[in-house]
N, C-alpha and C. Protein backbone atom coordinates (compact mmCIF):
# COMPACT_ATOMS: atom_id res chain seq x y z
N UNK A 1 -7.53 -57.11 25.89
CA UNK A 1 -8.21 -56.11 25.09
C UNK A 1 -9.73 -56.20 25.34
N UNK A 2 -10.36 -54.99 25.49
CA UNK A 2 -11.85 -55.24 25.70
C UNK A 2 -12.37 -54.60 24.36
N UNK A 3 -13.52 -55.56 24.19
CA UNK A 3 -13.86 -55.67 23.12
C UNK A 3 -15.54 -54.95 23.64
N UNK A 4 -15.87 -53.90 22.54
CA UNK A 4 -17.19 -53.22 22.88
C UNK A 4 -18.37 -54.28 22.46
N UNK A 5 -19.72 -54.42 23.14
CA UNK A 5 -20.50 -55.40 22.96
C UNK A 5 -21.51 -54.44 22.52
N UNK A 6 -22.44 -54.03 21.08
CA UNK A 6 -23.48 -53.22 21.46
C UNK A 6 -24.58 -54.33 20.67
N UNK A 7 -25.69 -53.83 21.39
CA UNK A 7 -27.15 -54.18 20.48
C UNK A 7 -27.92 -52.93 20.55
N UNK A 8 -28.29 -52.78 19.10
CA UNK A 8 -28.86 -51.92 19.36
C UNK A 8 -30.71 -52.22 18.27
N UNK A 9 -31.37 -51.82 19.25
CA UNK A 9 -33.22 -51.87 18.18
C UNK A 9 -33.45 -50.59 17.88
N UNK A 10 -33.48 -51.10 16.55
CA UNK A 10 -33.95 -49.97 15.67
C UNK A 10 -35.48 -49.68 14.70
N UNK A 11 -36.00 -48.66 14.97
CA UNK A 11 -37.43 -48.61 14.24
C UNK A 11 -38.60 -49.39 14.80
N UNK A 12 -38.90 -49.45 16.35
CA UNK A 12 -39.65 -49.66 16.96
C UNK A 12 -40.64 -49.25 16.56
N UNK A 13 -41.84 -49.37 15.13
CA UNK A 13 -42.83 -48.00 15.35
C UNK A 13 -44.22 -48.45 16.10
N UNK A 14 -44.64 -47.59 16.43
CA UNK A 14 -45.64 -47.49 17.33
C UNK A 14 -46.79 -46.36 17.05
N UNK A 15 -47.76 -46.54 17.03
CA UNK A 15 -49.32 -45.68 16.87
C UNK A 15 -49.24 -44.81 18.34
N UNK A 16 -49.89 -44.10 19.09
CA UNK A 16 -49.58 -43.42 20.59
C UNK A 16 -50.13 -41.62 20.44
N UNK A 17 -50.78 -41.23 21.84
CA UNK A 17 -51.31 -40.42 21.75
C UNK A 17 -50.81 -39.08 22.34
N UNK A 18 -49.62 -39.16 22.13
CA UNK A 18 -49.11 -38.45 23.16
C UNK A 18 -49.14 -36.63 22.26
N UNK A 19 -48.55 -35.44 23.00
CA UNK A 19 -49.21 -34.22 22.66
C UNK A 19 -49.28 -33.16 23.23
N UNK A 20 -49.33 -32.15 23.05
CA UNK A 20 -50.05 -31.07 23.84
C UNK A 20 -51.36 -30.58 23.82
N UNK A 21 -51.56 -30.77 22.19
CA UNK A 21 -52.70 -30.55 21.45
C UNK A 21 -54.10 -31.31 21.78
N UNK A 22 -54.60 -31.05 22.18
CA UNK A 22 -56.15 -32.32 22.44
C UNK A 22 -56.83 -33.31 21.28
N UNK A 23 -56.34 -32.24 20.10
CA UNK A 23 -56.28 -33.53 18.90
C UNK A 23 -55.39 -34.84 18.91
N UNK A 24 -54.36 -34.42 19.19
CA UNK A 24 -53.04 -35.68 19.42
C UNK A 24 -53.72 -36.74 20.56
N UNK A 25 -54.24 -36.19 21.40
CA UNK A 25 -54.98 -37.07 22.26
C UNK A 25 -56.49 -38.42 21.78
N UNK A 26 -56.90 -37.22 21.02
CA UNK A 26 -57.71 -38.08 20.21
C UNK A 26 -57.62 -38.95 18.73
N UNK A 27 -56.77 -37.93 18.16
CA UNK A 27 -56.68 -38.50 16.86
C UNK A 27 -54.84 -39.92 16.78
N UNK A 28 -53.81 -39.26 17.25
CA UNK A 28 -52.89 -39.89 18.10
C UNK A 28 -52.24 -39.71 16.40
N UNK A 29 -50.66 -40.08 16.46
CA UNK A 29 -49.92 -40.52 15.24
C UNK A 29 -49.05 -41.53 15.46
N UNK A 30 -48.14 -41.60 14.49
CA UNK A 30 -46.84 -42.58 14.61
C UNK A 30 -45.88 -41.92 15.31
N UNK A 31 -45.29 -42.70 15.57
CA UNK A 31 -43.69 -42.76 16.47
C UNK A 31 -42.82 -43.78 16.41
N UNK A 32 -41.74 -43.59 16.40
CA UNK A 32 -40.33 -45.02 16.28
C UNK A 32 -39.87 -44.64 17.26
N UNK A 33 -39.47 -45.48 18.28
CA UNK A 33 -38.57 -45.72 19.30
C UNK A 33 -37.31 -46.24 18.76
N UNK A 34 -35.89 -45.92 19.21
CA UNK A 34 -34.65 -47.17 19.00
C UNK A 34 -33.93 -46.78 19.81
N UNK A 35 -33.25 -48.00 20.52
CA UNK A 35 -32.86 -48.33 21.67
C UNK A 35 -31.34 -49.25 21.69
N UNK A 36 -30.70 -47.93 22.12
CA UNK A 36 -29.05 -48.42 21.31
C UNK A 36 -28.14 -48.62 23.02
N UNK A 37 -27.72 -49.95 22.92
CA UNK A 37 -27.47 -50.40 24.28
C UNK A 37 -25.75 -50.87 23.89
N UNK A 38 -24.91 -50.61 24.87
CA UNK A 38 -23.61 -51.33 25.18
C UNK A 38 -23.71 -52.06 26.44
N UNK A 39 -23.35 -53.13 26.05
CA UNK A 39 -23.28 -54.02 27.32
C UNK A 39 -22.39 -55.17 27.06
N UNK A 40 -22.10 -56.43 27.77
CA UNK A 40 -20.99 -57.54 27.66
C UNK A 40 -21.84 -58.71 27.47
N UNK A 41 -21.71 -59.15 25.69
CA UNK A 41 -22.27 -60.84 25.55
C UNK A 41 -21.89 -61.25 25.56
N UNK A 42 -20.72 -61.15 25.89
CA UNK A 42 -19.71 -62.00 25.34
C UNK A 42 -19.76 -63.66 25.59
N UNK A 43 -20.50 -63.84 27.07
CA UNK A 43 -20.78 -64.93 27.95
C UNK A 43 -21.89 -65.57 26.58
N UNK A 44 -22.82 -65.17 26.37
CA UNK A 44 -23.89 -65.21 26.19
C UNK A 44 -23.62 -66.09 24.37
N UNK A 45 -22.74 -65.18 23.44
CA UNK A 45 -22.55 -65.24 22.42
C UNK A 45 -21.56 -66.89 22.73
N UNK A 46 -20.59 -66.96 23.63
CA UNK A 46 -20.39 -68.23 23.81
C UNK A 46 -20.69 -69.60 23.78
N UNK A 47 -22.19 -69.26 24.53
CA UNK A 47 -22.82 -70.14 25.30
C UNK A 47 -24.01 -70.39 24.08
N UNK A 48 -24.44 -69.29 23.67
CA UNK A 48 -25.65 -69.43 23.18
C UNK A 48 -27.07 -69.49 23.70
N UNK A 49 -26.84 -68.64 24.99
CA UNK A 49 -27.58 -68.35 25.96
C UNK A 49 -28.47 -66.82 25.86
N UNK A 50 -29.89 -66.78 26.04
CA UNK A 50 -30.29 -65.80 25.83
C UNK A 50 -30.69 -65.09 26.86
N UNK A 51 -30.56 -65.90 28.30
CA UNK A 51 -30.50 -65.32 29.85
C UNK A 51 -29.19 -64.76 30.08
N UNK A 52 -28.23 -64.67 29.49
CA UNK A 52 -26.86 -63.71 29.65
C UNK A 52 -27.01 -62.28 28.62
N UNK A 53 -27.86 -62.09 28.23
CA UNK A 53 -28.07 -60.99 27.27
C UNK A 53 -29.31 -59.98 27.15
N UNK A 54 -29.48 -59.06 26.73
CA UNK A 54 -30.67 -58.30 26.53
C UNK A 54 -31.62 -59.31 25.72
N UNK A 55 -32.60 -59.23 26.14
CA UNK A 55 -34.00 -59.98 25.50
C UNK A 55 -34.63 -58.72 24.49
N UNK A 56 -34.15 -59.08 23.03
CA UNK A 56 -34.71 -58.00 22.07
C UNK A 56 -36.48 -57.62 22.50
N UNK A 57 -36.94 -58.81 22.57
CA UNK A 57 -38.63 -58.42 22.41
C UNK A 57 -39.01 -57.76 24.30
N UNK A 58 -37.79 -58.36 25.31
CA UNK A 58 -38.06 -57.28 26.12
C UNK A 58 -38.19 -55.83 26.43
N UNK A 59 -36.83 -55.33 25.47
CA UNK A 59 -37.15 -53.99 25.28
C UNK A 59 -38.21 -53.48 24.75
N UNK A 60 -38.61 -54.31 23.57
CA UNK A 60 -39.77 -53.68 22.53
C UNK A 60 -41.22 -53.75 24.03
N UNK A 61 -41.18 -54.38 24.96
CA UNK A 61 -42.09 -54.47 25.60
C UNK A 61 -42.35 -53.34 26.46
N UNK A 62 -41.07 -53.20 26.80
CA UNK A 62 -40.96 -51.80 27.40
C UNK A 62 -41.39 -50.31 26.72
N UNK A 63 -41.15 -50.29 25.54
CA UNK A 63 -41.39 -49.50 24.63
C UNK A 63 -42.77 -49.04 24.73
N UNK A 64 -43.45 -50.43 24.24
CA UNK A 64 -44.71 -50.18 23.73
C UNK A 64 -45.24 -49.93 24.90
N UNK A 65 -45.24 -50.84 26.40
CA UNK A 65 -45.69 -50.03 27.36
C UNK A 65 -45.77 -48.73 27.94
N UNK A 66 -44.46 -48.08 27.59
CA UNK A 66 -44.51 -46.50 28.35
C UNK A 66 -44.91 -46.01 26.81
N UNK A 67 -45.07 -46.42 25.54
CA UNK A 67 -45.53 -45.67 24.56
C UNK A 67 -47.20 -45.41 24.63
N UNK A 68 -48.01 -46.14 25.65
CA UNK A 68 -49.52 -46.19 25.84
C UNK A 68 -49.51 -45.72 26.64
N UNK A 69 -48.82 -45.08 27.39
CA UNK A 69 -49.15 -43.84 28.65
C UNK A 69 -48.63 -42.70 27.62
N UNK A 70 -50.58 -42.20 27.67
CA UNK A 70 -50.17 -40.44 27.16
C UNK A 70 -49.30 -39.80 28.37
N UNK A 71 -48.42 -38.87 27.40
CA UNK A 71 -48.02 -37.75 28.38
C UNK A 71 -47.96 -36.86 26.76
N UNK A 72 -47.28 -35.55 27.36
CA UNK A 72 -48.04 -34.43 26.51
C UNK A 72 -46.63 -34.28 25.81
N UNK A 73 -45.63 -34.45 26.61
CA UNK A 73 -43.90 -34.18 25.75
C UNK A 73 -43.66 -35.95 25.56
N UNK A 74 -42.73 -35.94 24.45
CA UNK A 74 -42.08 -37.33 24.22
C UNK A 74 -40.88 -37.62 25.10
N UNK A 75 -40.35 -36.17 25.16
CA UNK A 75 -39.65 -36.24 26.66
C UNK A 75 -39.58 -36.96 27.86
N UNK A 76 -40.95 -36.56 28.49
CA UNK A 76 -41.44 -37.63 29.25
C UNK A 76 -41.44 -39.16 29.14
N UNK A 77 -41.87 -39.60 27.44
CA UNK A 77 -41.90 -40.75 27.24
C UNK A 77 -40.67 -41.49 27.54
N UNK A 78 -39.52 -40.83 26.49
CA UNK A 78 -38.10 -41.16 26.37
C UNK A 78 -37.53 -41.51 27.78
N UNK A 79 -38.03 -40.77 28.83
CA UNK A 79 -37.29 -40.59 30.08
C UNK A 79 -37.90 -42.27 30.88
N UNK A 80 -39.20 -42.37 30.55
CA UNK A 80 -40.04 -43.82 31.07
C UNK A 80 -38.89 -44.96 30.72
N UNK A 81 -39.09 -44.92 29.52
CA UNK A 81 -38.71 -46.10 28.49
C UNK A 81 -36.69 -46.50 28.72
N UNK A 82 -36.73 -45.22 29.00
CA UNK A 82 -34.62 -45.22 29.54
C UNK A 82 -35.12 -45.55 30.74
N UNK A 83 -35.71 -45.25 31.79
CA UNK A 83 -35.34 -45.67 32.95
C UNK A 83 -35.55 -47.03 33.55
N UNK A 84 -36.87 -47.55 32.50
CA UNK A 84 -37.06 -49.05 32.81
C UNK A 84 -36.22 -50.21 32.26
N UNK A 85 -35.57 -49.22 31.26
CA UNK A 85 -34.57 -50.20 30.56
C UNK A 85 -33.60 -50.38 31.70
N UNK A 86 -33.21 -49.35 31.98
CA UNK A 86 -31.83 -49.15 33.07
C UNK A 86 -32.16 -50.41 33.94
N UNK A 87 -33.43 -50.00 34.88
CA UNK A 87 -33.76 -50.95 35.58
C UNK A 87 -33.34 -52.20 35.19
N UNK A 88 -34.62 -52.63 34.61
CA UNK A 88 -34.31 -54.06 33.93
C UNK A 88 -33.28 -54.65 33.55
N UNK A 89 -32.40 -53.88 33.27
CA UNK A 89 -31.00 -54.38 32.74
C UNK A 89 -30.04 -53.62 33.21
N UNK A 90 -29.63 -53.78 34.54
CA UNK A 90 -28.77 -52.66 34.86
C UNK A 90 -27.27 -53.03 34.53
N UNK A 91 -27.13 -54.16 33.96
CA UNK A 91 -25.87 -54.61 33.17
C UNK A 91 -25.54 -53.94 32.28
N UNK A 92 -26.34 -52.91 31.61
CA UNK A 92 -25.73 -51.94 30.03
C UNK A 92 -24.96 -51.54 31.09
N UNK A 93 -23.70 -51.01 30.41
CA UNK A 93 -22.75 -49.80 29.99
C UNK A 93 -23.13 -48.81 29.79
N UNK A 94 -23.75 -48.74 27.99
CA UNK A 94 -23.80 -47.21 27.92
C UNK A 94 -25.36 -47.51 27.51
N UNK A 95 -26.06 -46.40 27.83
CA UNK A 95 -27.94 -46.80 26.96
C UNK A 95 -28.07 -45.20 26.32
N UNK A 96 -28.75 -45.62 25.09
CA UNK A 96 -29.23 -44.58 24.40
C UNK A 96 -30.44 -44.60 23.95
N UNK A 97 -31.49 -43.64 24.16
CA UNK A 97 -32.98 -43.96 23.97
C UNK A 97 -33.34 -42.91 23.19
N UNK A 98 -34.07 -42.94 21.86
CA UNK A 98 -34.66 -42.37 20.90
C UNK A 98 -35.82 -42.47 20.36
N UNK A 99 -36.91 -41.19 20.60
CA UNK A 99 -38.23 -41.43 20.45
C UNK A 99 -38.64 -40.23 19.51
N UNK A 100 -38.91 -40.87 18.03
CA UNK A 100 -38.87 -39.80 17.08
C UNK A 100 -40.62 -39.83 17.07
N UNK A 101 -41.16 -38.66 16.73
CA UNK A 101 -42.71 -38.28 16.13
C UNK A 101 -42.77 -37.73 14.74
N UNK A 102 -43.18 -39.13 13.88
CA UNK A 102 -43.37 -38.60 12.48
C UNK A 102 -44.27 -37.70 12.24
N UNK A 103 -44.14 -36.80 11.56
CA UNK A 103 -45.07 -35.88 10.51
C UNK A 103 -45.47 -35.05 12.13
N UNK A 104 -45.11 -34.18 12.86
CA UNK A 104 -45.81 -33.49 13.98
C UNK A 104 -46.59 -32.40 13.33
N UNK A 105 -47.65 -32.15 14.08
CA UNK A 105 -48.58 -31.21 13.90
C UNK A 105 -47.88 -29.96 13.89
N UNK A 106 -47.15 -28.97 12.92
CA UNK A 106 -46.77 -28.06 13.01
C UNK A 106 -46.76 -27.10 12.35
N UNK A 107 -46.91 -25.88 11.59
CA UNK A 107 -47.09 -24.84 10.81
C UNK A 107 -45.83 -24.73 10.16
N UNK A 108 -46.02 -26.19 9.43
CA UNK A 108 -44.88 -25.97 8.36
C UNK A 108 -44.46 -27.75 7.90
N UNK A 109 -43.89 -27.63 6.95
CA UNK A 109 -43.37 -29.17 6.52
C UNK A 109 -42.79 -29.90 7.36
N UNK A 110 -42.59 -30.16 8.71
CA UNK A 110 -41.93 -31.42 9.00
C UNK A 110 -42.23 -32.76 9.32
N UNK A 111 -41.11 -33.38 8.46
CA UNK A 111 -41.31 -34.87 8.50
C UNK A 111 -41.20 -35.80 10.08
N UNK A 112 -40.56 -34.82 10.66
CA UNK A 112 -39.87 -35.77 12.09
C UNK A 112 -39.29 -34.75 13.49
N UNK A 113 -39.65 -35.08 14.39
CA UNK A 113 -39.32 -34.42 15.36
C UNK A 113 -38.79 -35.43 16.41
N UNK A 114 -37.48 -35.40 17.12
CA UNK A 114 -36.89 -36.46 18.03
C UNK A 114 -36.52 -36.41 19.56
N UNK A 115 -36.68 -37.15 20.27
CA UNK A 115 -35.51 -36.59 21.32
C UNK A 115 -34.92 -37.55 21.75
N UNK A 116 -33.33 -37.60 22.70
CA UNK A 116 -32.78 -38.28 22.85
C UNK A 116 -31.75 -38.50 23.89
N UNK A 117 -32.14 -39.40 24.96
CA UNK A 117 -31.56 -39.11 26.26
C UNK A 117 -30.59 -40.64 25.97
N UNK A 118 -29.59 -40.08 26.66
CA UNK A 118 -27.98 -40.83 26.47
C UNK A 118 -27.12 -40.87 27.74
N UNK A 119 -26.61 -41.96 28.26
CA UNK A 119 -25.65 -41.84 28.96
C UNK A 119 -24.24 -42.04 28.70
């Protein structure tokens, strides 16, 4: 029987300037990243080994790195931050990457705007 392995980080938040707007560039807001991974610990959970497994504060590293490169869509961001994960860990299974923008600059009440690339 195979047994599903996930980790997943949740509520990464992060300050970042990203935008279309030239204010967003300057003035910048919040953002949460979370980063929902399937992969096999099983080795790892055995052993008690943290070189057989995703390194939590690696991802967050990744994060915050492609979160300090402005780009103007979060799109873009989301797409950085999935692909270096991939890289880095090309042992996931399945990866799911989520990069929400609290409170966006918009002509009207919203609290949150997201996007979310999945394999």
């Amino acid at each position: 029987m195979h047994m599903k392995n996930i980790i997943n980080i949740e509520g990464i938040k992060l300050y970042a300037y990203h935008g279309c707007l030239e204010e967003e560039a300057k003035i910048g807001a919040n953002y949460m990243v979370d980063v929902f991974m399937e992969t096999n610990f099983t080795e790892a959970a055995e052993s008690d080994d943290l070189s057989l497994t995703i390194d939590y504060c690696a991802i967050y590293e990744i994060a915050k790195k492609q979160m300090a490169i402005r780009s103007k869509l979060i799109e873009q961001v989301c797409m950085r931050i999935f692909d270096e994960v991939k890289e880095r860990y090309p042992e996931i299974i399945k990866l799911k990457v989520k990069v929400t923008k609290l409170l966006p600059p918009m002509n009207g009440n919203v609290e949150k705007v997201s996007v979310v690339m999945e394999e």
